[in-house]
C-alpha atoms as a PDB file:
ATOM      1  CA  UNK A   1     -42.643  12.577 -37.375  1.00  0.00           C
ATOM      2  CA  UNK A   2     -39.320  10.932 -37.746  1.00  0.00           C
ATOM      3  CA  UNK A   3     -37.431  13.804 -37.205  1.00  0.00           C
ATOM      4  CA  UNK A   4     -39.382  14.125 -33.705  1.00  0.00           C
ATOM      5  CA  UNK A   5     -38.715  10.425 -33.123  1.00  0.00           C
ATOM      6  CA  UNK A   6     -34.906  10.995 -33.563  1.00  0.00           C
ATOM      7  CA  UNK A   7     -34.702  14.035 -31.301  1.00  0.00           C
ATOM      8  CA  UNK A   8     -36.132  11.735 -28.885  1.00  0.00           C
ATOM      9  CA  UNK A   9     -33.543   8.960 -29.265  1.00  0.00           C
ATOM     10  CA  UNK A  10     -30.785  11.879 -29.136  1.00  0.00           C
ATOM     11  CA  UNK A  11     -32.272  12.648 -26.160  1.00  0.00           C
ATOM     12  CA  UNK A  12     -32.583   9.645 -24.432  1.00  0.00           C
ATOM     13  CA  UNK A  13     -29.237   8.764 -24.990  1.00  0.00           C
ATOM     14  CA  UNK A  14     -28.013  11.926 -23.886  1.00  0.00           C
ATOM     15  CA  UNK A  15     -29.688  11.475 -20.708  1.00  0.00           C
ATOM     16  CA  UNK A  16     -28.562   8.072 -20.439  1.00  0.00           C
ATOM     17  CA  UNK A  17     -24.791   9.391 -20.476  1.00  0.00           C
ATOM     18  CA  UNK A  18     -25.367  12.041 -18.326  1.00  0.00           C
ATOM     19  CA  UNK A  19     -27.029   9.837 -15.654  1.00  0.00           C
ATOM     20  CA  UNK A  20     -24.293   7.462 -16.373  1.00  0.00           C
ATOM     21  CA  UNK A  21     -21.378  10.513 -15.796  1.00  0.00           C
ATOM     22  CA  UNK A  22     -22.698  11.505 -13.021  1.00  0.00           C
ATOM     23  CA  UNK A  23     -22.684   8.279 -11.195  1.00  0.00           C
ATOM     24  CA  UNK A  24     -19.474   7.556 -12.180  1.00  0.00           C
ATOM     25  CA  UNK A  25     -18.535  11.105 -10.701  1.00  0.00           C
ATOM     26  CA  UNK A  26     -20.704  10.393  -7.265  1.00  0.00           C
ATOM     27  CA  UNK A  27     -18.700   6.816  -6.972  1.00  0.00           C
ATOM     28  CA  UNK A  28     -15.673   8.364  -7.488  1.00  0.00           C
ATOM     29  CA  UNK A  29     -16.010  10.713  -4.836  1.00  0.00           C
ATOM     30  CA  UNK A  30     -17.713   8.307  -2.215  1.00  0.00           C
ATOM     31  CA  UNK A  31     -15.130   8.031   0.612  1.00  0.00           C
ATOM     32  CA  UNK A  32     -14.803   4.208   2.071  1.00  0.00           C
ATOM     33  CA  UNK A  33     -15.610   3.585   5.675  1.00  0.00           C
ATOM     34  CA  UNK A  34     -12.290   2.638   6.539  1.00  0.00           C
ATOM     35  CA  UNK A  35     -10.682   6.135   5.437  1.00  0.00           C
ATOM     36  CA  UNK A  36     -13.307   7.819   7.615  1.00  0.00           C
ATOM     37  CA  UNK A  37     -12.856   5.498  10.571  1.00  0.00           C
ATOM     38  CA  UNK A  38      -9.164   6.181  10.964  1.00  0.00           C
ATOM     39  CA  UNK A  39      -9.632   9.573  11.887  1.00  0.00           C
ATOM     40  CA  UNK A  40      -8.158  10.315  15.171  1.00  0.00           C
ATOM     41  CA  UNK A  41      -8.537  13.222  17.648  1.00  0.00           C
ATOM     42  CA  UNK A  42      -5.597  15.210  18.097  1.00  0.00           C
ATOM     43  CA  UNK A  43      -4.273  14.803  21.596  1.00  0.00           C
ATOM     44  CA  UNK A  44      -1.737  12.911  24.254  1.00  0.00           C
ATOM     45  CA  UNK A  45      -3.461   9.345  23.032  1.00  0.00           C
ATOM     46  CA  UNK A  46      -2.456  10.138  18.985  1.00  0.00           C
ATOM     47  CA  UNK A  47       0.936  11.780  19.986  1.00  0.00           C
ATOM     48  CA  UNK A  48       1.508   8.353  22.112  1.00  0.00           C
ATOM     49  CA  UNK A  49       0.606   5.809  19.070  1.00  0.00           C
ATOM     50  CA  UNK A  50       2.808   7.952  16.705  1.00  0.00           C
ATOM     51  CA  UNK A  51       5.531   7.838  18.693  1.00  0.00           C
ATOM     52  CA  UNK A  52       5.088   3.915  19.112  1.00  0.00           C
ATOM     53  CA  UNK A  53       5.417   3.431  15.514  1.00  0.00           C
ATOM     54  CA  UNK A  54       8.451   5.842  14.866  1.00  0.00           C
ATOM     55  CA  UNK A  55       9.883   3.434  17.712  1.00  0.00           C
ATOM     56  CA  UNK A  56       9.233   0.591  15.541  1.00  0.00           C
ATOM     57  CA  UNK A  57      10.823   1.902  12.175  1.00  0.00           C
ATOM     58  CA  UNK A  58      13.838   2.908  13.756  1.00  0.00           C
ATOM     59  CA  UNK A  59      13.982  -0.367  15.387  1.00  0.00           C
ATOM     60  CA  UNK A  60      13.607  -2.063  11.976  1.00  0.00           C
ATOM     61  CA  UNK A  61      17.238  -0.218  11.037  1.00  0.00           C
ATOM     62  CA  UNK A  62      18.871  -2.044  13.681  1.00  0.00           C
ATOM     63  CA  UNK A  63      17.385  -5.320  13.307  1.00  0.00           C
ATOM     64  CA  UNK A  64      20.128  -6.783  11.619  1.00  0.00           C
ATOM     65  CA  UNK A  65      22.263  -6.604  14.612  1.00  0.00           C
ATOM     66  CA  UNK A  66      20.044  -9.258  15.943  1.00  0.00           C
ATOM     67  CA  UNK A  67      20.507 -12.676  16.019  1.00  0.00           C
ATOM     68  CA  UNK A  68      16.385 -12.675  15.698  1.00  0.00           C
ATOM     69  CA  UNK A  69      13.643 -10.082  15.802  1.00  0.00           C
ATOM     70  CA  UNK A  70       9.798  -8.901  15.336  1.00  0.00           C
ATOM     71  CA  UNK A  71       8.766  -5.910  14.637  1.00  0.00           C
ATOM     72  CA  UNK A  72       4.548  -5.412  15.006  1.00  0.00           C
ATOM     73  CA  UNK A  73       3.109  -2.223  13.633  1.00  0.00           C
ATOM     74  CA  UNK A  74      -0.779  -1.582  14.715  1.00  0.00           C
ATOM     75  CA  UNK A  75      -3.078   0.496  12.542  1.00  0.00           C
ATOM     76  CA  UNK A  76      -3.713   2.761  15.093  1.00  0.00           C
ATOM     77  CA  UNK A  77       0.112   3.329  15.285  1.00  0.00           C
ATOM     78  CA  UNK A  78       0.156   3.808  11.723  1.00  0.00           C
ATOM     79  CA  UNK A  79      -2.868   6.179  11.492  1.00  0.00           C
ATOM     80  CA  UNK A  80      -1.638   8.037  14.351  1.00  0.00           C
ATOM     81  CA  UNK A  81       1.499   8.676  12.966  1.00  0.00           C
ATOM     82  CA  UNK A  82      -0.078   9.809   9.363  1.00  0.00           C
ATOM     83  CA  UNK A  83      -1.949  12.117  11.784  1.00  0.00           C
ATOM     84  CA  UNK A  84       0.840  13.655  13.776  1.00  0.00           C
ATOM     85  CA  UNK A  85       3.742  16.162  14.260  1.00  0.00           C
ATOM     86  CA  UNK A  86       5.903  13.343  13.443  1.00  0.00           C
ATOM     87  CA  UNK A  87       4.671  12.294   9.782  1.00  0.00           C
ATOM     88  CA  UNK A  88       5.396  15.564   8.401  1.00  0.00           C
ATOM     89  CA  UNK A  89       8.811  16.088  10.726  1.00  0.00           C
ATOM     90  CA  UNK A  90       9.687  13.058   8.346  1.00  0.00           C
ATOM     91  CA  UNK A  91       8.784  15.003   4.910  1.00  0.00           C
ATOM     92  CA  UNK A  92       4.852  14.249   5.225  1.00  0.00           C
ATOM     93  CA  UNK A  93       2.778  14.568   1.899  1.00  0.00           C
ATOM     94  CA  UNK A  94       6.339  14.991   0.210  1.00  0.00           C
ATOM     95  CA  UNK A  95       7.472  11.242   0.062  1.00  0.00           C
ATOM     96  CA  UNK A  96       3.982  10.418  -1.550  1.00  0.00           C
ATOM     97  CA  UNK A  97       3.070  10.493  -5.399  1.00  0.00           C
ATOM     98  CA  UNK A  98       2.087  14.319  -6.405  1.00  0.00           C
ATOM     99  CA  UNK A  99      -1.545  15.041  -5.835  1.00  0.00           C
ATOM    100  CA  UNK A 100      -1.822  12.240  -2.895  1.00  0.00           C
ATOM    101  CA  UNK A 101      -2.022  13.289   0.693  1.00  0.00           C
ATOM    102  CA  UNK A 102      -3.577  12.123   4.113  1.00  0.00           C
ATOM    103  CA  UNK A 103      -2.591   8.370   3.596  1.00  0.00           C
ATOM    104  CA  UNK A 104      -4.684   5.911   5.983  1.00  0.00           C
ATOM    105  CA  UNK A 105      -4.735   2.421   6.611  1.00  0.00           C
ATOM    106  CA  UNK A 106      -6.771  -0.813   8.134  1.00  0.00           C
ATOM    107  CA  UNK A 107      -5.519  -4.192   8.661  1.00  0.00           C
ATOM    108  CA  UNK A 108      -8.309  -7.061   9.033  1.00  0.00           C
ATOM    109  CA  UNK A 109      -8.521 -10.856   8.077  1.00  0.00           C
ATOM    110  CA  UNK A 110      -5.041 -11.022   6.706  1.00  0.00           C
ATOM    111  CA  UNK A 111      -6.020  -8.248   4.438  1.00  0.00           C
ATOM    112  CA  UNK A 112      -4.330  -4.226   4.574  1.00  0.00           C
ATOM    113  CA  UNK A 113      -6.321  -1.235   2.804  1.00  0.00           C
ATOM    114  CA  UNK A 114      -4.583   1.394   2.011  1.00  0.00           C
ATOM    115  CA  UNK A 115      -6.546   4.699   1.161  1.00  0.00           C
ATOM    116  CA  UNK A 116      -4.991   8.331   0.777  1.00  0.00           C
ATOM    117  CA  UNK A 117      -6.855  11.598  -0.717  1.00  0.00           C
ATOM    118  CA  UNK A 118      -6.046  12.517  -4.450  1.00  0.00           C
ATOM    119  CA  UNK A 119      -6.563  16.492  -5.756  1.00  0.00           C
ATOM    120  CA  UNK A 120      -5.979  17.527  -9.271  1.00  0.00           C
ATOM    121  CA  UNK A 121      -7.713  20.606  -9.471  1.00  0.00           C
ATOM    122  CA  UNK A 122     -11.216  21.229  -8.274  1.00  0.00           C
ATOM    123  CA  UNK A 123     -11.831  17.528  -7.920  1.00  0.00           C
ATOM    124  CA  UNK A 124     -10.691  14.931  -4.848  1.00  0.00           C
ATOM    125  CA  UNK A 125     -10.915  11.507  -4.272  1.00  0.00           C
ATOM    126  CA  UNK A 126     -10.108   8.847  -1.547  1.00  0.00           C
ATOM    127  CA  UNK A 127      -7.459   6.832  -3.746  1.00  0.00           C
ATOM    128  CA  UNK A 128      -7.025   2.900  -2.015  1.00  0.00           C
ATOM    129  CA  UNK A 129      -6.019  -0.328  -2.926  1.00  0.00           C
ATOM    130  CA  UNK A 130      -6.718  -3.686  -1.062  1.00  0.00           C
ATOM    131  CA  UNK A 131      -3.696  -6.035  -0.086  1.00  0.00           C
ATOM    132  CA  UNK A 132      -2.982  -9.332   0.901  1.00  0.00           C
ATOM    133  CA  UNK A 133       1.011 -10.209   2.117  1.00  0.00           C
ATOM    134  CA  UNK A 134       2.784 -13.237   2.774  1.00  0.00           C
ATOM    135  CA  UNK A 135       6.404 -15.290   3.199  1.00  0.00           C
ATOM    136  CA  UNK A 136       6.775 -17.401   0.228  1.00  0.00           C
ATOM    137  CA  UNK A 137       7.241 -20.708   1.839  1.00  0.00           C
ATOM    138  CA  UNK A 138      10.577 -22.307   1.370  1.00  0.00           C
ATOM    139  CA  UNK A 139      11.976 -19.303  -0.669  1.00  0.00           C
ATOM    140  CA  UNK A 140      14.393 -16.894   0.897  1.00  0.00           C
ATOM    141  CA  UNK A 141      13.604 -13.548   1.892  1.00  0.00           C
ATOM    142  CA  UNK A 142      10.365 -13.858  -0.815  1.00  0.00           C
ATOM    143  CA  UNK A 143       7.394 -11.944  -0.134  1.00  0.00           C
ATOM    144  CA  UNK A 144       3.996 -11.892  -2.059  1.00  0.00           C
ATOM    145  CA  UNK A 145       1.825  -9.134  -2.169  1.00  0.00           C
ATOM    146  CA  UNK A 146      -1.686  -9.750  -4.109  1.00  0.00           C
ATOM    147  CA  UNK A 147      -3.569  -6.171  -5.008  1.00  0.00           C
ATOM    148  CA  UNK A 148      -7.117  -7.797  -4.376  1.00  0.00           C
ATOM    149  CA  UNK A 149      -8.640  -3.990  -5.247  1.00  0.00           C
ATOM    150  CA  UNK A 150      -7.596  -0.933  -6.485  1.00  0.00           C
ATOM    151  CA  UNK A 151     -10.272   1.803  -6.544  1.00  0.00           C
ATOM    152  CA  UNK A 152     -11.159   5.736  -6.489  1.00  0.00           C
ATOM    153  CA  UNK A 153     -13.636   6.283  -4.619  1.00  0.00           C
ATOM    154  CA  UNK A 154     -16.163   3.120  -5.009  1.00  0.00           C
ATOM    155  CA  UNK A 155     -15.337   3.196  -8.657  1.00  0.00           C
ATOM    156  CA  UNK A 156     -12.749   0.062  -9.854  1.00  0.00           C
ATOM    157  CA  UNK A 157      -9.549   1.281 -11.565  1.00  0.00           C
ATOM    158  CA  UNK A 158      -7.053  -0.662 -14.168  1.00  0.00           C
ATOM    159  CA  UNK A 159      -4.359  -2.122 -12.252  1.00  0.00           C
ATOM    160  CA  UNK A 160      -1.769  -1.235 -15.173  1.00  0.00           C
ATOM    161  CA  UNK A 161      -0.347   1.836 -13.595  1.00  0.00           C
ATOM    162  CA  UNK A 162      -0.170   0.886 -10.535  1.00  0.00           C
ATOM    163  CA  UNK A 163       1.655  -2.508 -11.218  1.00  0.00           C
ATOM    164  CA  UNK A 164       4.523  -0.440 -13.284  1.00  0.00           C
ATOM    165  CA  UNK A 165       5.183   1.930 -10.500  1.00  0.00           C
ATOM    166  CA  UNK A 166       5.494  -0.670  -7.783  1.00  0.00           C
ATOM    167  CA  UNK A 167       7.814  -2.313 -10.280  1.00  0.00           C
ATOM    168  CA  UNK A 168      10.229   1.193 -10.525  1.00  0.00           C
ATOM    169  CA  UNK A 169       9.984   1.399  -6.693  1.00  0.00           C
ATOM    170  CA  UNK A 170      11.057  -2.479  -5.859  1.00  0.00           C
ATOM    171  CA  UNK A 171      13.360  -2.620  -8.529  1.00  0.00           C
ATOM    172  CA  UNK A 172      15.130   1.258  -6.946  1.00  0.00           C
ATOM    173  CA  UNK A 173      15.069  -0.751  -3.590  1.00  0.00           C
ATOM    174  CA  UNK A 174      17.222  -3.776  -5.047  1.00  0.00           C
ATOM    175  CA  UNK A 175      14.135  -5.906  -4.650  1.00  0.00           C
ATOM    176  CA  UNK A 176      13.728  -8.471  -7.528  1.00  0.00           C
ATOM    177  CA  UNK A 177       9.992  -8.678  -8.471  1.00  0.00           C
ATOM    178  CA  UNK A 178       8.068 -10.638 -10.904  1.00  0.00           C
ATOM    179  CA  UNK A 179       4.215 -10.946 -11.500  1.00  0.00           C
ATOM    180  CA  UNK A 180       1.638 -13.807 -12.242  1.00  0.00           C
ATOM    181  CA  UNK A 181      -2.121 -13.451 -11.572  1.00  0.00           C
ATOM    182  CA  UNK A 182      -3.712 -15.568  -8.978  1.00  0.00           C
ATOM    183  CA  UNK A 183      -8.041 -15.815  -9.053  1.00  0.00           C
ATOM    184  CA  UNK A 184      -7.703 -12.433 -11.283  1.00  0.00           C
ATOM    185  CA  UNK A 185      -5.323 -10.231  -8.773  1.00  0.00           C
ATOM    186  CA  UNK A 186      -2.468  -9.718  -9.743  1.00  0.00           C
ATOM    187  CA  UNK A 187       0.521 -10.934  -7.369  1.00  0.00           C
ATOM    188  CA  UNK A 188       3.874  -9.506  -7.150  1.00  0.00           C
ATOM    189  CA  UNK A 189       6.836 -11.675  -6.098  1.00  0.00           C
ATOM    190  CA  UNK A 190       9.174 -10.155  -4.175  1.00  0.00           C
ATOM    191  CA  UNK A 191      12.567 -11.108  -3.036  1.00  0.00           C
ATOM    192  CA  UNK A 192      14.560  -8.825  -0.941  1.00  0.00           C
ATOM    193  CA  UNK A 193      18.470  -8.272  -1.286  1.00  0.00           C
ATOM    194  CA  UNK A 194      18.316  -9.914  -4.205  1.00  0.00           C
ATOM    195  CA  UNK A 195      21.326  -8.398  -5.267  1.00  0.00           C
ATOM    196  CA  UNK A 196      23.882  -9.955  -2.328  1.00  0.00           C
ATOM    197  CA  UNK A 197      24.936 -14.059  -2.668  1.00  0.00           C
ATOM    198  CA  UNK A 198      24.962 -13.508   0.959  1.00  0.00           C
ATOM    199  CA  UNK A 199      22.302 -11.385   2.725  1.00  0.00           C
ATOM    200  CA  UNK A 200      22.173  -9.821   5.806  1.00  0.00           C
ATOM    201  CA  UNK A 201      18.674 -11.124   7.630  1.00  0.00           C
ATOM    202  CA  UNK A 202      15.958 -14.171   6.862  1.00  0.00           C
ATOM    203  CA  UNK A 203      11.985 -13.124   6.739  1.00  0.00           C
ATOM    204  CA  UNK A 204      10.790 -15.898   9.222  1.00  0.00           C
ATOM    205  CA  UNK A 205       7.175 -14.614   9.340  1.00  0.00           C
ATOM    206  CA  UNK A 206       4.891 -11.887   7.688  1.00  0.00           C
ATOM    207  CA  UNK A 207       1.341 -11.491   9.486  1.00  0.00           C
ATOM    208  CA  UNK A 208      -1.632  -9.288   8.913  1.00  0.00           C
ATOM    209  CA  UNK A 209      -3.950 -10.402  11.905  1.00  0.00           C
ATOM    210  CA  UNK A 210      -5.532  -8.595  14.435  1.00  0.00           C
ATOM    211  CA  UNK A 211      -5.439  -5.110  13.620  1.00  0.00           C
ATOM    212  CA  UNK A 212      -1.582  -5.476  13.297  1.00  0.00           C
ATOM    213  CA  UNK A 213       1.475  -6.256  10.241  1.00  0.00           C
ATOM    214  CA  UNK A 214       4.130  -8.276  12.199  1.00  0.00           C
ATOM    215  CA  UNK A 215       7.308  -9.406  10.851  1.00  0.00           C
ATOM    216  CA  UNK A 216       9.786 -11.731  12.533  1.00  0.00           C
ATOM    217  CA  UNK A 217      13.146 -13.103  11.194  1.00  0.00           C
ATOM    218  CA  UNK A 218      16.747 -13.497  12.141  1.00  0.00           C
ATOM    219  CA  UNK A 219      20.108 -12.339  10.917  1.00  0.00           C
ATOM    220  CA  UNK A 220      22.064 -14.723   8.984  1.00  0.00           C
ATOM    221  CA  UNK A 221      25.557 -13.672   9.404  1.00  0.00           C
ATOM    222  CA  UNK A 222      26.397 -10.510  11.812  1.00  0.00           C
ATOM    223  CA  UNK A 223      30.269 -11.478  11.178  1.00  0.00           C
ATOM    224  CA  UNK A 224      31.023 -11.448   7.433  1.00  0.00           C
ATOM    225  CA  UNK A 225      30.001  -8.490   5.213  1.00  0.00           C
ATOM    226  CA  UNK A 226      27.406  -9.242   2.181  1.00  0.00           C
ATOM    227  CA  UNK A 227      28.760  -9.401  -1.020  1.00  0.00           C
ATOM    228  CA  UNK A 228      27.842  -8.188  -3.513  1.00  0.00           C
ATOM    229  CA  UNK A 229      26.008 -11.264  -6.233  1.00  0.00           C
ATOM    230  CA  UNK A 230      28.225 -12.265  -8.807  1.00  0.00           C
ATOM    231  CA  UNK A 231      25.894 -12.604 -12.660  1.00  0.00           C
ATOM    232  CA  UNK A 232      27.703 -14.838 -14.472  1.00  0.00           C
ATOM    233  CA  UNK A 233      27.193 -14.445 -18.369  1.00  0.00           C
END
């Protein structure tokens, strides 16, 4: 009798884990709407957007040669492009992590999502993370960028990873960056240029409104070259 009693228990914990694997595997593989609603037809319409927001990065290149600039960048313009000739003319899949591809975006409330498939092996996921960005008031070129969510699938991830290898990438980029945790997100601190005494353009404005991520500013000096920030010891 007690040995039947224990294969019992075994059992129902077995089956408890296996229920509890396999909705871990069917959240992990549930796609969010927003990954499945920027899907665009191929055609003139796609081509067109794309082309808009190639525009709009080269502009970016050029903007310090003005004495003040925006630069707006849609979601459809983004999506479009991720969908095009022109995303892969540009090295495609082979600027993102290994194993990511098909990136995708939404912008809505002052809020981006960012989604791209992952494959490792036999098994794929929609990989995103939830965003909000802003110009640190009264702080020079400062941004802040608070990862809200960070998920596979519908199934929450550890922010860990993630926060290390946006570190490595702003840090490659000469972008200063520290962390502090705001309502439980974290919140990276970003100041750009940090490494000139003197640089080259002023964030005025960073929106995410309206379907679109719009930043303005203005060129502080288009005379005298930056130099390079002196670290006294």
């Amino acid at each position: 009798m007690r040995r039947r009693r224990l294969l019992i228990s075994v059992g129902l914990v077995v089956g408890f884990v296996a229920l509890v694997l396999v909705g871990l595997a069917a959240a992990a593989k549930r796609e969010p709407a927003f990954y499945l609603q920027a899907e665009m037809a191929a055609g003139p319409g796609r081509d067109r957007l794309s082309h808009e927001a190639v525009a709009n990065f080269t502009r970016i290149n050029s903007v310090i040669d003005d004495p003040s600039w925006e630069v707006t960048f849609s979601a459809d313009q983004i999506n479009a492009f991720f969908q095009s000739d022109d995303y892969f003319h540009a090295g495609g899949d082979d600027n993102l992590v290994d194993g990511f591809h098909a990136p995708r975006v939404k912008i809505e409330n002052g809020r981006m999502w960012i989604g791209a498939r992952y494959e490792s092996g036999a098994s794929s996921t929609i990989v995103s993370i939830e965003v909000r960005l802003w110009k640190v008031p009264e702080e020079l070129n400062t941004l802040a960028l608070e990862i809200v969510s960070f998920h596979a699938g519908s199934l929450p991830l550890p922010t860990g990873m993630l926060l290390d290898r946006l570190s490595e990438a702003a840090r490659r980029e000469k972008i200063d960056i520290t962390w502090y945790r705001q309502d439980g997100h974290p919140v990276a601190v970003m100041r750009f240029q940090a490494d000139l005494s003197r640089p080259t353009f002023q964030f005025d404005r960073v929106e995410l409104t309206d379907g679109k991520l719009t930043f303005s500013g203005r060129s502080t000096d288009l005379t005298a070259p930056p130099q390079p920030r002196v670290v006294k010891p």
